[in-house]
C-alpha atoms as a PDB file:
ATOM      1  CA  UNK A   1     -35.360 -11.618 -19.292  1.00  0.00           C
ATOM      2  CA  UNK A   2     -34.442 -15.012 -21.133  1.00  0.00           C
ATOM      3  CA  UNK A   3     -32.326 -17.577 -18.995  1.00  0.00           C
ATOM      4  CA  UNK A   4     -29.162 -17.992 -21.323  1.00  0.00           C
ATOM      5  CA  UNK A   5     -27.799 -21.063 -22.344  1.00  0.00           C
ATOM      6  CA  UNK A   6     -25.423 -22.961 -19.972  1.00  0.00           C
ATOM      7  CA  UNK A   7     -21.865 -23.283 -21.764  1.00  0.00           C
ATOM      8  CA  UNK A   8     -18.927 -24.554 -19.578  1.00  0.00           C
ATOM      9  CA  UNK A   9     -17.177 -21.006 -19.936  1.00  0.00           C
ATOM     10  CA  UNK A  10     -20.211 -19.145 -18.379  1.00  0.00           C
ATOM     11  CA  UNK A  11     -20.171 -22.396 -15.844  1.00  0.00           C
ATOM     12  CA  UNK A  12     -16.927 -21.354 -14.764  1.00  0.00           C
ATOM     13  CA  UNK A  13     -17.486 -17.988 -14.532  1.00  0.00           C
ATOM     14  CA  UNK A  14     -20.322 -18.411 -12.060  1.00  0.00           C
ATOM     15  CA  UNK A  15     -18.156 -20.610 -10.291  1.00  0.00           C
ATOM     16  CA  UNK A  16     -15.177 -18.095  -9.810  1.00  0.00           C
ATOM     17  CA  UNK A  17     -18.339 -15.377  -8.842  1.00  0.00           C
ATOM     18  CA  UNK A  18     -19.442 -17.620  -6.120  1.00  0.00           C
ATOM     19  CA  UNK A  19     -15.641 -18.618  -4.811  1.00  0.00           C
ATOM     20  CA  UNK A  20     -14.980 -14.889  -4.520  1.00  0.00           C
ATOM     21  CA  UNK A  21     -14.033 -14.402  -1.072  1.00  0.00           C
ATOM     22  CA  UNK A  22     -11.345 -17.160  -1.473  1.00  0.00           C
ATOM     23  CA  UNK A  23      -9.960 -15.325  -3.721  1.00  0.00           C
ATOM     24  CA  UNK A  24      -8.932 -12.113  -2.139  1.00  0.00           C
ATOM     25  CA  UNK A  25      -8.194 -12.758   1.615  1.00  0.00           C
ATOM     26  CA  UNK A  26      -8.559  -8.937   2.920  1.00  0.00           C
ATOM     27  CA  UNK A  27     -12.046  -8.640   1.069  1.00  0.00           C
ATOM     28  CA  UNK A  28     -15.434  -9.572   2.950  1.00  0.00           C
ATOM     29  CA  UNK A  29     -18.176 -10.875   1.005  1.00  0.00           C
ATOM     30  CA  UNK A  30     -21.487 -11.630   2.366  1.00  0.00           C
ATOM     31  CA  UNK A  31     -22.057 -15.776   2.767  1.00  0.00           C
ATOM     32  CA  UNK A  32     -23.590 -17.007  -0.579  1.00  0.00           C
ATOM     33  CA  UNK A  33     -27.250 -18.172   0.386  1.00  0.00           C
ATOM     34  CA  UNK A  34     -27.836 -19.707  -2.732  1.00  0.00           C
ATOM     35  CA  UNK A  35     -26.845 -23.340  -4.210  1.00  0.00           C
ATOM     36  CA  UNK A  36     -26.507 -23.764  -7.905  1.00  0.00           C
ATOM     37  CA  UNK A  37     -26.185 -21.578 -10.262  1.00  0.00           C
ATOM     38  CA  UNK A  38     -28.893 -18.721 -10.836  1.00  0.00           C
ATOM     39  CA  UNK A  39     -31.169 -19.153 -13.908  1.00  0.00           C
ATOM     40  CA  UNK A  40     -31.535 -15.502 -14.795  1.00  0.00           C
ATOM     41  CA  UNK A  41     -28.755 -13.512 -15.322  1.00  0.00           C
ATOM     42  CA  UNK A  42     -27.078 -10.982 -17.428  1.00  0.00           C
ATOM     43  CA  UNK A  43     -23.690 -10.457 -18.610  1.00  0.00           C
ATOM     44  CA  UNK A  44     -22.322  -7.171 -19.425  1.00  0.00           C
ATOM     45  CA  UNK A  45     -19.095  -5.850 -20.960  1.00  0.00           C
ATOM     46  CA  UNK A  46     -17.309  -2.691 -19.548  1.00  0.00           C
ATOM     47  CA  UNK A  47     -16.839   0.323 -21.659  1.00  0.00           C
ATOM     48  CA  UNK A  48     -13.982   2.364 -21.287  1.00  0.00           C
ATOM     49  CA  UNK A  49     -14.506   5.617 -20.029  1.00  0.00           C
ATOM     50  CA  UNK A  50     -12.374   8.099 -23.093  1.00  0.00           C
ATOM     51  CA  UNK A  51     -11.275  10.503 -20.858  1.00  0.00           C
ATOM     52  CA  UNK A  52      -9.353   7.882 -19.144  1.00  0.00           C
ATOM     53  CA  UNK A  53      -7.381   6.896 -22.175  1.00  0.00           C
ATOM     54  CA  UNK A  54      -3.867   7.287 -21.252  1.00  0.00           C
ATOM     55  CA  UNK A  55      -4.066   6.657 -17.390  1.00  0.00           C
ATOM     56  CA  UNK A  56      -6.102   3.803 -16.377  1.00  0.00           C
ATOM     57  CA  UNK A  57      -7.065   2.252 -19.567  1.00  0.00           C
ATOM     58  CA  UNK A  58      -6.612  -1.753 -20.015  1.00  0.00           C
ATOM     59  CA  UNK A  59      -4.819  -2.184 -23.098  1.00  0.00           C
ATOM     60  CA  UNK A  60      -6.325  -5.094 -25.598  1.00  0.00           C
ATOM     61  CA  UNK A  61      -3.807  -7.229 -24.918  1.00  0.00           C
ATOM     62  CA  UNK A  62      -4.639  -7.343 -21.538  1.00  0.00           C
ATOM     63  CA  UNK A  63      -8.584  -7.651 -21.810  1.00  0.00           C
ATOM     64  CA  UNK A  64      -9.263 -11.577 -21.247  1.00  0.00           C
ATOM     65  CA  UNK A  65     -12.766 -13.080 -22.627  1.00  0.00           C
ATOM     66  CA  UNK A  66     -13.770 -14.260 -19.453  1.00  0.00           C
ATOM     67  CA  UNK A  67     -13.134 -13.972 -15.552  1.00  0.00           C
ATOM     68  CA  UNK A  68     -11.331 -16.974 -15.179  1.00  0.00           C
ATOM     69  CA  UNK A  69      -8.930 -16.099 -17.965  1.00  0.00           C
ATOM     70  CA  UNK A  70      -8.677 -12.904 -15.972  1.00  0.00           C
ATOM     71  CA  UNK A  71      -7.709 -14.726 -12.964  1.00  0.00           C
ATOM     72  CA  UNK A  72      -5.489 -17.229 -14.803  1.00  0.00           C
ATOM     73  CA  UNK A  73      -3.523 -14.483 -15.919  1.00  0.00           C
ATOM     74  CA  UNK A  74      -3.301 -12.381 -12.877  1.00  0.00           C
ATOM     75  CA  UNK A  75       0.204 -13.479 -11.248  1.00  0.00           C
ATOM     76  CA  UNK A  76      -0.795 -11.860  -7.688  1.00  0.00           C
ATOM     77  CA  UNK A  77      -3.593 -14.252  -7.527  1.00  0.00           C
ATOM     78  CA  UNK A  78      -1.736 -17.077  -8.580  1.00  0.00           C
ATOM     79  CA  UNK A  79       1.245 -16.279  -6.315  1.00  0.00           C
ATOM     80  CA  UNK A  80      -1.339 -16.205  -3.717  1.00  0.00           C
ATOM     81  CA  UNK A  81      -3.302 -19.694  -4.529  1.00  0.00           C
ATOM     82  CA  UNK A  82       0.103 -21.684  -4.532  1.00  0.00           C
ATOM     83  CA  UNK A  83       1.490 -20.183  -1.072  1.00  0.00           C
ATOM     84  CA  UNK A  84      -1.826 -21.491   0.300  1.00  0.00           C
ATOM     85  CA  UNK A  85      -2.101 -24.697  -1.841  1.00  0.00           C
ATOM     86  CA  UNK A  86       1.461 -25.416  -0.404  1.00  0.00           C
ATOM     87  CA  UNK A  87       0.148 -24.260   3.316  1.00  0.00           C
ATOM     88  CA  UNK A  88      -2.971 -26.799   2.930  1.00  0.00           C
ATOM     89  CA  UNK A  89      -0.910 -29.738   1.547  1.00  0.00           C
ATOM     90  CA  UNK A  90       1.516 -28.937   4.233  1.00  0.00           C
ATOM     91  CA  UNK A  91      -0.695 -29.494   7.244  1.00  0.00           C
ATOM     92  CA  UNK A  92      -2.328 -32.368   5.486  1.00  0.00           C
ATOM     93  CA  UNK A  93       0.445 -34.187   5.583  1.00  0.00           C
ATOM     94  CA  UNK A  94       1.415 -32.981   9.168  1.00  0.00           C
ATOM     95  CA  UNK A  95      -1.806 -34.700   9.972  1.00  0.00           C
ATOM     96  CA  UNK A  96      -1.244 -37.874   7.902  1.00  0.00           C
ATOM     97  CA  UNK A  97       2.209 -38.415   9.374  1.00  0.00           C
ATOM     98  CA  UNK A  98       0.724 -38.094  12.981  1.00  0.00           C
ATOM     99  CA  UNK A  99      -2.288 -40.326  12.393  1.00  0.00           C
ATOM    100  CA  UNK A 100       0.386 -42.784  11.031  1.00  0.00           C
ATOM    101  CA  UNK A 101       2.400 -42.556  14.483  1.00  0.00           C
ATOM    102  CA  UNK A 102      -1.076 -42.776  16.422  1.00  0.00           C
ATOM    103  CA  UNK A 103      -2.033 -45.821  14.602  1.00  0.00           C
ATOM    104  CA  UNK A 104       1.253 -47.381  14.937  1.00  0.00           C
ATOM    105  CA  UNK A 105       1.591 -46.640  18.821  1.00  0.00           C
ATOM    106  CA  UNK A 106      -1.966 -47.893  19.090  1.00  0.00           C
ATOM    107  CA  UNK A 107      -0.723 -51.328  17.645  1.00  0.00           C
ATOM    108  CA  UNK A 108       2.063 -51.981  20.064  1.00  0.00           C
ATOM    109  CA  UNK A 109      -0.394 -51.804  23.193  1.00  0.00           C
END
């Protein structure tokens, strides 16, 4: 097997392979032992199956080039990145605001 060239799509692709369990908060994946990227690997496209072609068939203007265009365009996943994004900046500033009284009650003693 040849190790295929690095571009910044595949790069990103990894990436969104290795952040998977972020992704989908009901799904367990196994902890990811590796760090970097992998220097042999494959990528495959999915063939329709055509006995599926009026019930679960992805139409072409669906199909996306890549897994993070995928994800880009899926609107559940998106929905679910901002409520947390929101949720994270949220407590973050929680935490700023109270290390801003602490410092400013430490001052007056």
């Amino acid at each position: 097997m040849k190790a295929p060239e690095m571009t910044n799509e595949l790069k990103n692709d990894l990436k969104a392979l290795k952040m998977r369990a972020s992704m989908d908060p009901k799904r367990f994946y196994k902890k990811n032992g590796r760090d970097g990227f992998p220097k042999y690997f494959q990528i495959g496209t999915i063939v329709d199956n055509p006995a599926d072609f009026y019930h679960s068939r992805i139409s072409k203007k669906q199909r996306k080039r890549t897994i993070t265009e995928e994800l880009l365009d899926d609107s559940e996943f998106r929905r679910y990145n901002r409520r947390k994004y929101s949720e994270i900046m949220a407590e973050k500033a929680a935490n700023a605001a109270g290390k801003k009284k602490m410092k400013k009650e430490n001052r007056n003693i």
